[in-house]
C-alpha atoms as a PDB file:
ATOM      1  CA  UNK A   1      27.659  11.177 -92.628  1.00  0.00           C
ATOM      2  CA  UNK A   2      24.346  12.774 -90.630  1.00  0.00           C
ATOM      3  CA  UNK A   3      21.689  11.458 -91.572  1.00  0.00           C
ATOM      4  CA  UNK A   4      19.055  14.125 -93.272  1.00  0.00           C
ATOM      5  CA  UNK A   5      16.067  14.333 -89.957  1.00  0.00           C
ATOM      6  CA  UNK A   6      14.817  17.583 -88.696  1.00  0.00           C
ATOM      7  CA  UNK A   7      16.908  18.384 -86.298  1.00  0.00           C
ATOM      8  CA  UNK A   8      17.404  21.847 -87.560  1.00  0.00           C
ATOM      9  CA  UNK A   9      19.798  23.711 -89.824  1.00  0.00           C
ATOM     10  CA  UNK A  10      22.102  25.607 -87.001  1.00  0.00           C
ATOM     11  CA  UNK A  11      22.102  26.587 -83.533  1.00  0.00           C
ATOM     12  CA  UNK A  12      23.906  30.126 -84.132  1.00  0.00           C
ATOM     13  CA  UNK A  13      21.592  32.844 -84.103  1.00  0.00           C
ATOM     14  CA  UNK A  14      20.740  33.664 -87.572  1.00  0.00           C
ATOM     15  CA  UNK A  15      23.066  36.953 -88.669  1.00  0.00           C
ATOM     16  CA  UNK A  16      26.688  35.079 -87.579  1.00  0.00           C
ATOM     17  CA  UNK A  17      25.575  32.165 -89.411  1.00  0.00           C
ATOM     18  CA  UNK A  18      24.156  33.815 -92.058  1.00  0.00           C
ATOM     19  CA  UNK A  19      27.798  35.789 -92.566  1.00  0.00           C
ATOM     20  CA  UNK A  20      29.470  32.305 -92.386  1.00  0.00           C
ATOM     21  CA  UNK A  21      27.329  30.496 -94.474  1.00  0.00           C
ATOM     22  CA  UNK A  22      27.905  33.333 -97.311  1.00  0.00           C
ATOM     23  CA  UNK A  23      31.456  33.427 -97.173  1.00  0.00           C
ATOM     24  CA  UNK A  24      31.575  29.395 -97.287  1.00  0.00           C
ATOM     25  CA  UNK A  25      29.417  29.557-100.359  1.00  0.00           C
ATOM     26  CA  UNK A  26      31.474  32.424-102.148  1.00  0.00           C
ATOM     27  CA  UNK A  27      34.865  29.409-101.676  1.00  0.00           C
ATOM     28  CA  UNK A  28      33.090  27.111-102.908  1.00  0.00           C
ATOM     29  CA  UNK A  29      31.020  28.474-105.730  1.00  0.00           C
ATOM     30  CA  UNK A  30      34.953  30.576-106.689  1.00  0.00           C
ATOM     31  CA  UNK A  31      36.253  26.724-107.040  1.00  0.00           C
ATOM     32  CA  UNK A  32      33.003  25.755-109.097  1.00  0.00           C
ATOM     33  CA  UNK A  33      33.680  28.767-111.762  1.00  0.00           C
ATOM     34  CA  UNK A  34      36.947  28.161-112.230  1.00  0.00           C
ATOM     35  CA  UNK A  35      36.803  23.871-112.283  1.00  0.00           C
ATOM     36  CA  UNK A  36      34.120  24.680-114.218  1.00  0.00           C
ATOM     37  CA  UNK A  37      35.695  27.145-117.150  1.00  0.00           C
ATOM     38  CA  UNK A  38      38.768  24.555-117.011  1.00  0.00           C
ATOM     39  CA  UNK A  39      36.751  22.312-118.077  1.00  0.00           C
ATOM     40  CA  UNK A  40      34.557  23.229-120.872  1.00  0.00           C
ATOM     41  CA  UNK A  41      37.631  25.241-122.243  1.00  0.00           C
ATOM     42  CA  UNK A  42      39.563  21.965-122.025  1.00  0.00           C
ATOM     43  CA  UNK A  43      36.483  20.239-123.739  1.00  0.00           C
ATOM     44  CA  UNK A  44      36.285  23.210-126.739  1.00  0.00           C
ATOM     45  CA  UNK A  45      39.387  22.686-127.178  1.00  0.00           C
ATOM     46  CA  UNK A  46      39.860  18.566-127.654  1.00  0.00           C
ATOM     47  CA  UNK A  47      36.900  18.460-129.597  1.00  0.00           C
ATOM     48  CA  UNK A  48      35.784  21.187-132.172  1.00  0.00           C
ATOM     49  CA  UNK A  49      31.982  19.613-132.007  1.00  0.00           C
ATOM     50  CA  UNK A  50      31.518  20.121-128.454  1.00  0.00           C
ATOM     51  CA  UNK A  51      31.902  24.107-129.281  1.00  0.00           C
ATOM     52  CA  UNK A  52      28.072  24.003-130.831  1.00  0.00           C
ATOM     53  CA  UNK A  53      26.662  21.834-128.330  1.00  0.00           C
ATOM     54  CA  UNK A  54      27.759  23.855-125.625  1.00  0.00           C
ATOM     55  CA  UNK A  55      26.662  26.899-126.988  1.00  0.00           C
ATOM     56  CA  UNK A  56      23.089  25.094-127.770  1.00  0.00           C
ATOM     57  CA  UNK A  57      22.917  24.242-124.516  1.00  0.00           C
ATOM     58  CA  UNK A  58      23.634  27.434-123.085  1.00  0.00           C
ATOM     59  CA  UNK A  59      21.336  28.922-125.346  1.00  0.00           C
ATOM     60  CA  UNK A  60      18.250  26.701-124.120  1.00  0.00           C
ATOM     61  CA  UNK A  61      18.704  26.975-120.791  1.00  0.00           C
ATOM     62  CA  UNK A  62      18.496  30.714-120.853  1.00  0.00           C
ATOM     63  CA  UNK A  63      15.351  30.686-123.037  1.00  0.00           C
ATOM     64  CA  UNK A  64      14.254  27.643-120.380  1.00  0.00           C
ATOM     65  CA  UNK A  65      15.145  30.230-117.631  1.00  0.00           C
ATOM     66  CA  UNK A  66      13.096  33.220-119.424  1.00  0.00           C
ATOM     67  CA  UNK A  67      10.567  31.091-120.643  1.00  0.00           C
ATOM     68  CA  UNK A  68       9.430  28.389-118.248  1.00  0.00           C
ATOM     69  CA  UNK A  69      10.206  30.848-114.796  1.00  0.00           C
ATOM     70  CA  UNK A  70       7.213  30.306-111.925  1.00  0.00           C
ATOM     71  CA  UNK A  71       5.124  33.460-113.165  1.00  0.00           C
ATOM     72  CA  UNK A  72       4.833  31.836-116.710  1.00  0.00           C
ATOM     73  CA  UNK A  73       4.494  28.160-115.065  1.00  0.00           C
ATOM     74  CA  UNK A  74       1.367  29.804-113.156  1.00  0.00           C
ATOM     75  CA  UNK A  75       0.031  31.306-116.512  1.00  0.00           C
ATOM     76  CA  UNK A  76       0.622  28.109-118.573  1.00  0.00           C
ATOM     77  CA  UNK A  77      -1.281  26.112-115.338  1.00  0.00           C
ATOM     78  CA  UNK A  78      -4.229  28.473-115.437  1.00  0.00           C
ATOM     79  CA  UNK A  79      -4.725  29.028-119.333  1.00  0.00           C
ATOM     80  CA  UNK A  80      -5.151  25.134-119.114  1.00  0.00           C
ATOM     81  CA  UNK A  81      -7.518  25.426-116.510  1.00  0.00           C
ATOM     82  CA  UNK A  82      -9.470  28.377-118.219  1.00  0.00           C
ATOM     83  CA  UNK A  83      -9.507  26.782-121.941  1.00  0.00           C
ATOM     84  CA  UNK A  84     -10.447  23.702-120.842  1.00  0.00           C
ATOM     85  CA  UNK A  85     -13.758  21.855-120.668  1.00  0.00           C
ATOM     86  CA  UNK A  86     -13.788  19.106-118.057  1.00  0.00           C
ATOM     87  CA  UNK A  87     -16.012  16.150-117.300  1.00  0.00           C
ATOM     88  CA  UNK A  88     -16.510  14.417-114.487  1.00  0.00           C
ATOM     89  CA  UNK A  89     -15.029  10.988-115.297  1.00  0.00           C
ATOM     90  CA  UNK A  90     -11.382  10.310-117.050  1.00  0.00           C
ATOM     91  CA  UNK A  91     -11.058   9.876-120.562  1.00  0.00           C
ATOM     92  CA  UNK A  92      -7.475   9.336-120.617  1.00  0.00           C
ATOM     93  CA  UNK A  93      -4.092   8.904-118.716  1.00  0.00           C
ATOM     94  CA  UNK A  94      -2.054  11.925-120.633  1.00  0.00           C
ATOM     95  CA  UNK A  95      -5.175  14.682-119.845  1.00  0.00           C
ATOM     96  CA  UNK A  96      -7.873  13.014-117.859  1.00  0.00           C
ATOM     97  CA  UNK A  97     -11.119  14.893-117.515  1.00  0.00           C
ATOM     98  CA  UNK A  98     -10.191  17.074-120.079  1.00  0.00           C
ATOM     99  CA  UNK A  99     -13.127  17.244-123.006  1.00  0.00           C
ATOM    100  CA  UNK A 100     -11.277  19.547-125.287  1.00  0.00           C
ATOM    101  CA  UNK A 101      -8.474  17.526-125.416  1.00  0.00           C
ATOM    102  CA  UNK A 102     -10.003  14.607-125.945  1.00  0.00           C
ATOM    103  CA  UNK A 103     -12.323  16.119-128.954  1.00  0.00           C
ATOM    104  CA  UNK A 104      -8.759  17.173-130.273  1.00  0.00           C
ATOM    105  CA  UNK A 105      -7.283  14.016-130.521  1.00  0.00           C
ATOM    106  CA  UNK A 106     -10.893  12.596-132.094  1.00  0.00           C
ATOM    107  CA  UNK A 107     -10.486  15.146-135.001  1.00  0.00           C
ATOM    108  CA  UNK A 108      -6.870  14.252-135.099  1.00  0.00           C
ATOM    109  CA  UNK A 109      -7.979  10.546-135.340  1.00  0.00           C
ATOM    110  CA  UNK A 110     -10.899  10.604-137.614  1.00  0.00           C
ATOM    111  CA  UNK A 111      -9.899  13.623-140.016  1.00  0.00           C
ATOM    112  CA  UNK A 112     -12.695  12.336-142.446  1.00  0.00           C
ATOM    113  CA  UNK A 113     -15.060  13.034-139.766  1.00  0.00           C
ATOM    114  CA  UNK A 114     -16.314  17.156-140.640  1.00  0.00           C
ATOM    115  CA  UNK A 115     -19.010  17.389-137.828  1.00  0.00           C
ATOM    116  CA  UNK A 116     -21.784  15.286-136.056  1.00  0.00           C
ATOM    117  CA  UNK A 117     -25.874  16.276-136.591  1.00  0.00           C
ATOM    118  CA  UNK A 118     -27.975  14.209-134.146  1.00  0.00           C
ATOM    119  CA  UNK A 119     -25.373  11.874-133.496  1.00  0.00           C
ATOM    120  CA  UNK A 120     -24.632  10.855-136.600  1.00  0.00           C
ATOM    121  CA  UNK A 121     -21.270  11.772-138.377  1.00  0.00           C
ATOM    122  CA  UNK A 122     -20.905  13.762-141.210  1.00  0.00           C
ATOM    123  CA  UNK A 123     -18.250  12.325-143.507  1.00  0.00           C
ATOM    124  CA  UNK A 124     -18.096  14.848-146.783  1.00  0.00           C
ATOM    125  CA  UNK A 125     -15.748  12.302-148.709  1.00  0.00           C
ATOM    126  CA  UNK A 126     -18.158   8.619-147.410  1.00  0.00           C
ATOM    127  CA  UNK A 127     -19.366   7.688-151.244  1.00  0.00           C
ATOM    128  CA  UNK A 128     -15.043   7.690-152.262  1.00  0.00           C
ATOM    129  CA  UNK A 129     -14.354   6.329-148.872  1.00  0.00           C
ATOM    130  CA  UNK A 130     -16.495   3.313-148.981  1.00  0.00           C
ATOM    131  CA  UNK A 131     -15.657   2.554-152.492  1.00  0.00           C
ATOM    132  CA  UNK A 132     -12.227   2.212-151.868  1.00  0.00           C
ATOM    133  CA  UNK A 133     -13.236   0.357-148.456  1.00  0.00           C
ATOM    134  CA  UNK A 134     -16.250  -0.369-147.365  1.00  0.00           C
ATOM    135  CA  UNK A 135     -15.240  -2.589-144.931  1.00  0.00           C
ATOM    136  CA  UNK A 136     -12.322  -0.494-143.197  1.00  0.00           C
ATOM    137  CA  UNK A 137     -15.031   2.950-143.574  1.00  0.00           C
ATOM    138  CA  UNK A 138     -17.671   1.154-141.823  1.00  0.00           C
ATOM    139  CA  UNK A 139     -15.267   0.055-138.437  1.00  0.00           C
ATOM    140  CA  UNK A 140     -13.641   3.257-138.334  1.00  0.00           C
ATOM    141  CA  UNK A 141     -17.280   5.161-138.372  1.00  0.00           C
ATOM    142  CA  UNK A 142     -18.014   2.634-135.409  1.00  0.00           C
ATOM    143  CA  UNK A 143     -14.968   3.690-133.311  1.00  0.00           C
ATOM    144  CA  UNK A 144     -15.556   7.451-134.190  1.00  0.00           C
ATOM    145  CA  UNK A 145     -19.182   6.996-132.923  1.00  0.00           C
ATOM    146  CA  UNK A 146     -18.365   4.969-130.057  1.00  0.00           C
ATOM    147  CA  UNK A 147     -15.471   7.582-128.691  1.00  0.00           C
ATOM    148  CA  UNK A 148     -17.768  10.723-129.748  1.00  0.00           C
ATOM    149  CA  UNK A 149     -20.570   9.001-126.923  1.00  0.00           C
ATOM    150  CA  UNK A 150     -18.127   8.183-124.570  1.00  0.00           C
ATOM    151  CA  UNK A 151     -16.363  11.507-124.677  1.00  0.00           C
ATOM    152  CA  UNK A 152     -20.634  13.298-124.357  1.00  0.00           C
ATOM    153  CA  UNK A 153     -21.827  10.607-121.356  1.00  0.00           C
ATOM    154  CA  UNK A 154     -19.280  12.250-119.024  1.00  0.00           C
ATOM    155  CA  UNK A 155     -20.069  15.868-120.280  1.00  0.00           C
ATOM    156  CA  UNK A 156     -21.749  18.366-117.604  1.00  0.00           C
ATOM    157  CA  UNK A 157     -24.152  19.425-120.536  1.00  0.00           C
ATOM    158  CA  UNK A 158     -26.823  21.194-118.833  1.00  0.00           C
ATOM    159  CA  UNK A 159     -23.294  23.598-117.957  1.00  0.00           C
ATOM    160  CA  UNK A 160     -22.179  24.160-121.476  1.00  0.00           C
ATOM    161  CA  UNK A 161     -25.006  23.698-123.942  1.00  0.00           C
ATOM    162  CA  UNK A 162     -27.204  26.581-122.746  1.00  0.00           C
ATOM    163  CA  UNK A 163     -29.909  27.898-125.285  1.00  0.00           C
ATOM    164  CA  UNK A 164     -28.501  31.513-125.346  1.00  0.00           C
ATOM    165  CA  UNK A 165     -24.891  31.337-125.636  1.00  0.00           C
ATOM    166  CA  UNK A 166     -24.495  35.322-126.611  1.00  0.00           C
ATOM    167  CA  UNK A 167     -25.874  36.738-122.927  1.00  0.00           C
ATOM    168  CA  UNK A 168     -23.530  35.938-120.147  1.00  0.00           C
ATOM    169  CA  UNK A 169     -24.228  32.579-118.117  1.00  0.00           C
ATOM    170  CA  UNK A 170     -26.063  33.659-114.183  1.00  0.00           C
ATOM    171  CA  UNK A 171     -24.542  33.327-110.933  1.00  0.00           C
ATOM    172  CA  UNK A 172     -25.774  29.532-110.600  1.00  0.00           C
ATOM    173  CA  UNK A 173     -24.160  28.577-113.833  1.00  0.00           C
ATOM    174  CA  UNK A 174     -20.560  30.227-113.444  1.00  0.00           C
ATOM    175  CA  UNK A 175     -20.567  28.767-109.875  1.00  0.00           C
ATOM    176  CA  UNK A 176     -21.532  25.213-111.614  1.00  0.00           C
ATOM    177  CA  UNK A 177     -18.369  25.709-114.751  1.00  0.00           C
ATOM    178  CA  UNK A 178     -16.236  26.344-111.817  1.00  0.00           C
ATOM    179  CA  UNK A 179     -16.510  23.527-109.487  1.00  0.00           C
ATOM    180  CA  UNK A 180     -16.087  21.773-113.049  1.00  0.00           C
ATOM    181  CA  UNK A 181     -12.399  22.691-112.903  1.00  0.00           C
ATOM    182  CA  UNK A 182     -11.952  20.757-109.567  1.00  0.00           C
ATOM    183  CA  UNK A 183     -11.598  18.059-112.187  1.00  0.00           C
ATOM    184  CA  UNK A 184      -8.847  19.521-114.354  1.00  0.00           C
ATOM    185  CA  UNK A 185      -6.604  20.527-112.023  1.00  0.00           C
ATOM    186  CA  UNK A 186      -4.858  16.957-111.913  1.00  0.00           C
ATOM    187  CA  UNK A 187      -4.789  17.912-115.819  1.00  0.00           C
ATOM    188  CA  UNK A 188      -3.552  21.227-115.526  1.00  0.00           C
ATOM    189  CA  UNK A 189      -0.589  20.187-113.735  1.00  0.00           C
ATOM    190  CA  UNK A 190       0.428  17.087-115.955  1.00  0.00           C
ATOM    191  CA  UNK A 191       0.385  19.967-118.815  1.00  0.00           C
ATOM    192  CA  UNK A 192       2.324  22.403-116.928  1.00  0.00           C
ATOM    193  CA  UNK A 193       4.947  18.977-115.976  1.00  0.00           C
ATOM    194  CA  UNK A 194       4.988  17.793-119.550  1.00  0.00           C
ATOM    195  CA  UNK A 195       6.095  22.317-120.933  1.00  0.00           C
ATOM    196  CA  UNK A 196       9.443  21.537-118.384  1.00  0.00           C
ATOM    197  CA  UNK A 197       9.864  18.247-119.462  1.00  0.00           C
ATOM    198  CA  UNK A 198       9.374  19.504-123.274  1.00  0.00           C
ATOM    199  CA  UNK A 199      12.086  22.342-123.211  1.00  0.00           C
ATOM    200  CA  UNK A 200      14.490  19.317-122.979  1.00  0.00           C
ATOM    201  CA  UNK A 201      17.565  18.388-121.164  1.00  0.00           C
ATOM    202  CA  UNK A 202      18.313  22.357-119.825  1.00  0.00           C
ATOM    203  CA  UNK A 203      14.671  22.505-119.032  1.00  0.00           C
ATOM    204  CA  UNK A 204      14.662  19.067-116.356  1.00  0.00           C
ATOM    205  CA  UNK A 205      18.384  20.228-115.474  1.00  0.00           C
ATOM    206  CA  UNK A 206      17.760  23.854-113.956  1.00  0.00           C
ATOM    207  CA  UNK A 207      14.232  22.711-112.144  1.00  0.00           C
ATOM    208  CA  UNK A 208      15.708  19.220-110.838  1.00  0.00           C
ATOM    209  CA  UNK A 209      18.499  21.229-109.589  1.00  0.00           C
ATOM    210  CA  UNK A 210      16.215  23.793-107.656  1.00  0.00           C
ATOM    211  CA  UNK A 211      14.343  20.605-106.228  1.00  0.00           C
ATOM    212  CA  UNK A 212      16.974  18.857-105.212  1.00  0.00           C
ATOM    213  CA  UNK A 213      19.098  21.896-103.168  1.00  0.00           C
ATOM    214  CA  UNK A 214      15.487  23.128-101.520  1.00  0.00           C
ATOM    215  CA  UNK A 215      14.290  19.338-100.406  1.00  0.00           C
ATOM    216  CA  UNK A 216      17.311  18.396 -97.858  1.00  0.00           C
ATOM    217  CA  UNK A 217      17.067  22.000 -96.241  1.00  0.00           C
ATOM    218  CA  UNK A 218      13.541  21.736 -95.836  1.00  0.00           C
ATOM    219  CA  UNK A 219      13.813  17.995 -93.952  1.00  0.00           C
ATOM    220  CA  UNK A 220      16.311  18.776 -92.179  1.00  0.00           C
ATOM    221  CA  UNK A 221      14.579  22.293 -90.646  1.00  0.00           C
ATOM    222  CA  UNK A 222      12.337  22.411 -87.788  1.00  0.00           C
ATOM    223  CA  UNK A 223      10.396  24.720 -89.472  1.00  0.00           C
ATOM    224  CA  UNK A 224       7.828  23.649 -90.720  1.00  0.00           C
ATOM    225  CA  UNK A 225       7.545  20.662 -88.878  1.00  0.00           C
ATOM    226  CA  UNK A 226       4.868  18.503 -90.590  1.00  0.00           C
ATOM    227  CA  UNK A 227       5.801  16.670 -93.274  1.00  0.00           C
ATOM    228  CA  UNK A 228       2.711  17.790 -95.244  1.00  0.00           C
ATOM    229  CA  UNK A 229       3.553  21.470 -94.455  1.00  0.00           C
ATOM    230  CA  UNK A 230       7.156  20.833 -96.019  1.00  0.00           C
ATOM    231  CA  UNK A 231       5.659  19.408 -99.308  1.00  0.00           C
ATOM    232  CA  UNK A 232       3.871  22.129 -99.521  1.00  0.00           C
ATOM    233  CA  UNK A 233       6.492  24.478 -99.244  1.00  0.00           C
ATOM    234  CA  UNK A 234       8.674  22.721-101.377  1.00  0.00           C
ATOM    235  CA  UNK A 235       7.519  23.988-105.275  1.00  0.00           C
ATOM    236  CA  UNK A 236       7.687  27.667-102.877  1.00  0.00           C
ATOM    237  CA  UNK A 237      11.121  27.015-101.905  1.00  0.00           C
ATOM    238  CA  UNK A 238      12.207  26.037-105.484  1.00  0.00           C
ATOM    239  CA  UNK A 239      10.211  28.573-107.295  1.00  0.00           C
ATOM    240  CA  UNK A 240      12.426  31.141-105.011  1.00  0.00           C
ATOM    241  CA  UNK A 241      15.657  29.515-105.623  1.00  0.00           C
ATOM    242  CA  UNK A 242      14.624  29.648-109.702  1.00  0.00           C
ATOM    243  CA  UNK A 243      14.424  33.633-109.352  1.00  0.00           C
ATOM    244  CA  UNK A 244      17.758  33.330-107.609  1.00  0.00           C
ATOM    245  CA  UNK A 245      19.473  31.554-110.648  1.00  0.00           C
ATOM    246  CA  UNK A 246      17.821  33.665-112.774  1.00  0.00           C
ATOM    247  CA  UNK A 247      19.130  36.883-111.738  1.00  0.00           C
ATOM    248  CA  UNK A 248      22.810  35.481-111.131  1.00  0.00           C
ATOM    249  CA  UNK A 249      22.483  34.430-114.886  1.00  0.00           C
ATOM    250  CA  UNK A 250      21.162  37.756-115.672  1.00  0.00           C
ATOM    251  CA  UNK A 251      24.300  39.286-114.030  1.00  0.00           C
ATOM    252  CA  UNK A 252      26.642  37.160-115.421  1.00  0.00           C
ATOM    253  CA  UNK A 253      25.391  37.455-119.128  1.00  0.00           C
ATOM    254  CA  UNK A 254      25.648  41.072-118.621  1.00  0.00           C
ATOM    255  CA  UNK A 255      29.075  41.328-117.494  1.00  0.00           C
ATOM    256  CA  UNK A 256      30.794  38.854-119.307  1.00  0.00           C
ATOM    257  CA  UNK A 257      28.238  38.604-122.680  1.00  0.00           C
ATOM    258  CA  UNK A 258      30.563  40.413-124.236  1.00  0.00           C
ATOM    259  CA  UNK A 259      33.563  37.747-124.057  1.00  0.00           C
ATOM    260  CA  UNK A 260      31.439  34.922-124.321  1.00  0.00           C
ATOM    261  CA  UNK A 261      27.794  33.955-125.115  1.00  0.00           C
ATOM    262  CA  UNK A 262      28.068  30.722-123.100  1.00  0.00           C
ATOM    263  CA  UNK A 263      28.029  31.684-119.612  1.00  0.00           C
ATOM    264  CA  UNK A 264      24.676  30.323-118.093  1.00  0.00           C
ATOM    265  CA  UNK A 265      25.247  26.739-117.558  1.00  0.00           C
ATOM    266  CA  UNK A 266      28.865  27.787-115.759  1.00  0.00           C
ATOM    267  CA  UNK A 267      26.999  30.530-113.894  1.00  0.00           C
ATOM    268  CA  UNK A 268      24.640  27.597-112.789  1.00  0.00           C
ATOM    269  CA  UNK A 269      27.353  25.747-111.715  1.00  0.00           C
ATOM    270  CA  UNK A 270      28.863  28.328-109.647  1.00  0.00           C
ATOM    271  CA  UNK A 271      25.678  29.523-107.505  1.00  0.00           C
ATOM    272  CA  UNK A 272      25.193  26.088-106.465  1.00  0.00           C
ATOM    273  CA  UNK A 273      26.417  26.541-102.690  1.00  0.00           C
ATOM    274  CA  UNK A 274      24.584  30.173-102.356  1.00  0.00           C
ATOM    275  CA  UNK A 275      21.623  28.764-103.605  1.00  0.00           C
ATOM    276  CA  UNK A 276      21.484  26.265-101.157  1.00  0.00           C
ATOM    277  CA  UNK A 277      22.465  29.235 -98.776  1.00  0.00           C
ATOM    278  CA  UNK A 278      19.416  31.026-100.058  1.00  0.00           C
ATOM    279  CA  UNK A 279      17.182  27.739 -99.554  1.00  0.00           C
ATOM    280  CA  UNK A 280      18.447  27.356 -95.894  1.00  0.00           C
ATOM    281  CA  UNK A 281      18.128  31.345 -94.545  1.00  0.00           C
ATOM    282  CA  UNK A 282      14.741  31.740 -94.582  1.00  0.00           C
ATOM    283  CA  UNK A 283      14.109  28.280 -92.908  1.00  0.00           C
ATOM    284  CA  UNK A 284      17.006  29.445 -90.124  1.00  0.00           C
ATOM    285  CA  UNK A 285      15.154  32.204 -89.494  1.00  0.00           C
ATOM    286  CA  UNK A 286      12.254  30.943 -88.592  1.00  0.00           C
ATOM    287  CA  UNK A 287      13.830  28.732 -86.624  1.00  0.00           C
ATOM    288  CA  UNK A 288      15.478  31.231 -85.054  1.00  0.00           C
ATOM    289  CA  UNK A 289      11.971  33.809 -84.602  1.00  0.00           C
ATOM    290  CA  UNK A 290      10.309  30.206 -82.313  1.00  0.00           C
ATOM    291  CA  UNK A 291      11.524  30.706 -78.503  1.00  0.00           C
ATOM    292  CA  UNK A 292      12.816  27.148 -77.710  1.00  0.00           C
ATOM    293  CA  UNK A 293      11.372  24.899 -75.018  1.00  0.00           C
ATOM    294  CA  UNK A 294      13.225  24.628 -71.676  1.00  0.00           C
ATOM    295  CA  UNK A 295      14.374  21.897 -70.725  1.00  0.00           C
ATOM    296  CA  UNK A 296      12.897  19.628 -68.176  1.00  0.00           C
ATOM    297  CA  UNK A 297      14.534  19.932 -64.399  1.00  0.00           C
ATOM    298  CA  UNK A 298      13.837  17.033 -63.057  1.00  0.00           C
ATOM    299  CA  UNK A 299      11.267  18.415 -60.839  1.00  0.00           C
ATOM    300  CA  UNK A 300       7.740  16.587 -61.300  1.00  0.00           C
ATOM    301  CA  UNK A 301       5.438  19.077 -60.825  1.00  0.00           C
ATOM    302  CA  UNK A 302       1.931  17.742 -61.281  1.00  0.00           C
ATOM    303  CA  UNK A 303       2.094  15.821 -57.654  1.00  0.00           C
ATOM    304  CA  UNK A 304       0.749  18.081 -54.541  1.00  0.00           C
ATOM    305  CA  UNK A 305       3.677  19.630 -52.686  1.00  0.00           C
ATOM    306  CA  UNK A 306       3.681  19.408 -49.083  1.00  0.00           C
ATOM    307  CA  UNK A 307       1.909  21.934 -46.889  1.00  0.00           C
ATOM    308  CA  UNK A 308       4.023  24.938 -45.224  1.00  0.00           C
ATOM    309  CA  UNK A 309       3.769  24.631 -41.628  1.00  0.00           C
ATOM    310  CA  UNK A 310       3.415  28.005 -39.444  1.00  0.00           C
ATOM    311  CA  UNK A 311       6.858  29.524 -38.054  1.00  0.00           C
ATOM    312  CA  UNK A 312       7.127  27.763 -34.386  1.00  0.00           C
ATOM    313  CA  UNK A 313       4.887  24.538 -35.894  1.00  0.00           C
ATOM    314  CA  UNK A 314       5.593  21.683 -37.614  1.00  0.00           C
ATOM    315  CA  UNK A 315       3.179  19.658 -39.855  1.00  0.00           C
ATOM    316  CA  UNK A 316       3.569  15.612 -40.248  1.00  0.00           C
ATOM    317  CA  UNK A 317       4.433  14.006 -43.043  1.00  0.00           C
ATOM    318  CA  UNK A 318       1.766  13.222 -46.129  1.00  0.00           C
ATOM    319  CA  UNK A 319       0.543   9.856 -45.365  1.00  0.00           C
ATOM    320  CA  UNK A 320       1.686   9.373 -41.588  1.00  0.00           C
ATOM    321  CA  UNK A 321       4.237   9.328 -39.698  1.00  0.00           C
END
């Protein structure tokens, strides 16, 4: 087996292969569909529970694919951003920076607390509270107190308790509240990680299997070459290919919905190989859009060449006869 290094996708020029690679992809993605069909109408029909499941399943990975596509991923990762009040030191490993979430899980906490005057919490139910347990209302009042001043030492206050909160903040202050989300973007992205990973098993399937077909054709193309220019590209590359299932889901669903409502996780299935077609072609072409280096003649260049003599003279030889 080759091992996976950049040393480029193809040497064809990029139409031929591109024909070749399409037609190689339509076999194999023909064999997918119908190993595919075989087998969960072989399944449906050995066991009458797998029917429901598989039409569950089919059913959440279209809403995944309708619901959790890039442009709503980009949305969901800048609502965060834009809802969110940020400090500048981490409260926490699930949403670190992130002041409103950690006043969230305080009220969740301490839902006794109603408000804090001065720094002191306002308990409307403390005289019933300490009667029952004077003990247990006096510790929890000392953790509510001593998260409530943690979570307001890393607060950038003098951005977000102005005096006039009705008139629109000046230049000075909206440039301050938005190096403040420098801080949440680690926090934005653990949110946006945590939407894919909550839509469940069809949710991690579809983008695992984008990620996986775009990250061997991006190592393996010269294009770009660093290594930190292919990471970036990668969520690109994979937010492409997701549009690409997408639309073959689309297609299918509206040519055969009328047979059969399950026909997204065998579509899926099927576009595999032109997928990772569709992952390699633009990288092959801009492999094929660099002029390549010649090679090297043998000729050492960089050392003075001898001096051309006059016709009817001769000239001695560098360094003496």
């Amino acid at each position: 087996m080759r091992s996976l290094r950049s040393i480029g996708i193809s040497e064809e020029k990029f139409q031929p292969w591109l024909r070749r690679e399409i037609l190689q992809a339509l076999k194999w993605g023909a064999g997918l569909l119908l190993g595919g069909l075989a087998l969960a109408g072989g399944l449906t029909a050995v066991s009458p529970s797998f029917a429901g499941t598989w039409t569950t399943f089919n059913y959440q990975l279209s809403s995944v694919a309708l619901d959790q596509h890039p442009v709503a991923l980009v949305r969901t990762f800048a609502a965060r951003l834009r809802e969110s009040e940020y400090g500048w030191a981490p409260l926490g490993l699930g949403a670190p920076f992130n002041i409103t979430e950690a006043r969230q899980r305080l009220k969740s906490d301490f839902p006794e607390v109603a408000s804090v005057v001065d720094g002191v919490p306002q308990v409307p139910r403390a005289l019933s509270l300490k009667r029952a347990n004077p003990a247990r209302y006096e510790q929890r009042l000392a953790e509510y107190v001593a998260r409530h001043q943690r979570i307001e030492s890393v607060r950038f206050t003098s951005l977000y308790d102005r005096d006039d909160l009705f008139s629109p903040p000046n230049a000075n202050v909206k440039l301050g509240l938005f190096a403040t989300k420098v801080f949440g973007l680690l926090d934005a992205l653990l949110y946006t990680l945590s939407t894919i990973v909550g839509g469940g098993l069809p949710g991690v399937l579809l983008f695992g299997t984008v990620l996986s077909l775009s990250a061997p054709a991006l190592w393996r193309s010269r294009r770009p070459a660093r290594i930190w220019l292919k990471l970036l590209a990668w969520p690109t590359l994979a937010s492409a290919l997701i549009w690409g299932a997408i639309f073959f889901m689309a297609v299918a669903s509206a040519m055969l919905g009328g047979f059969t409502p399950n026909t997204s996780a065998v579509t899926l299935l099927a576009t595999l190989p032109l997928l990772f077609t569709l992952a390699k072609a633009p990288l092959h072409l801009a492999e094929t859009l660099v002029t390549p280096a010649k090679k090297w003649d043998g000729i050492d260049r960089r050392k003075p060449r001898p001096p051309e003599a006059p016709p009817g003279m001769t000239t001695p030889p560098i360094g003496g006869a």
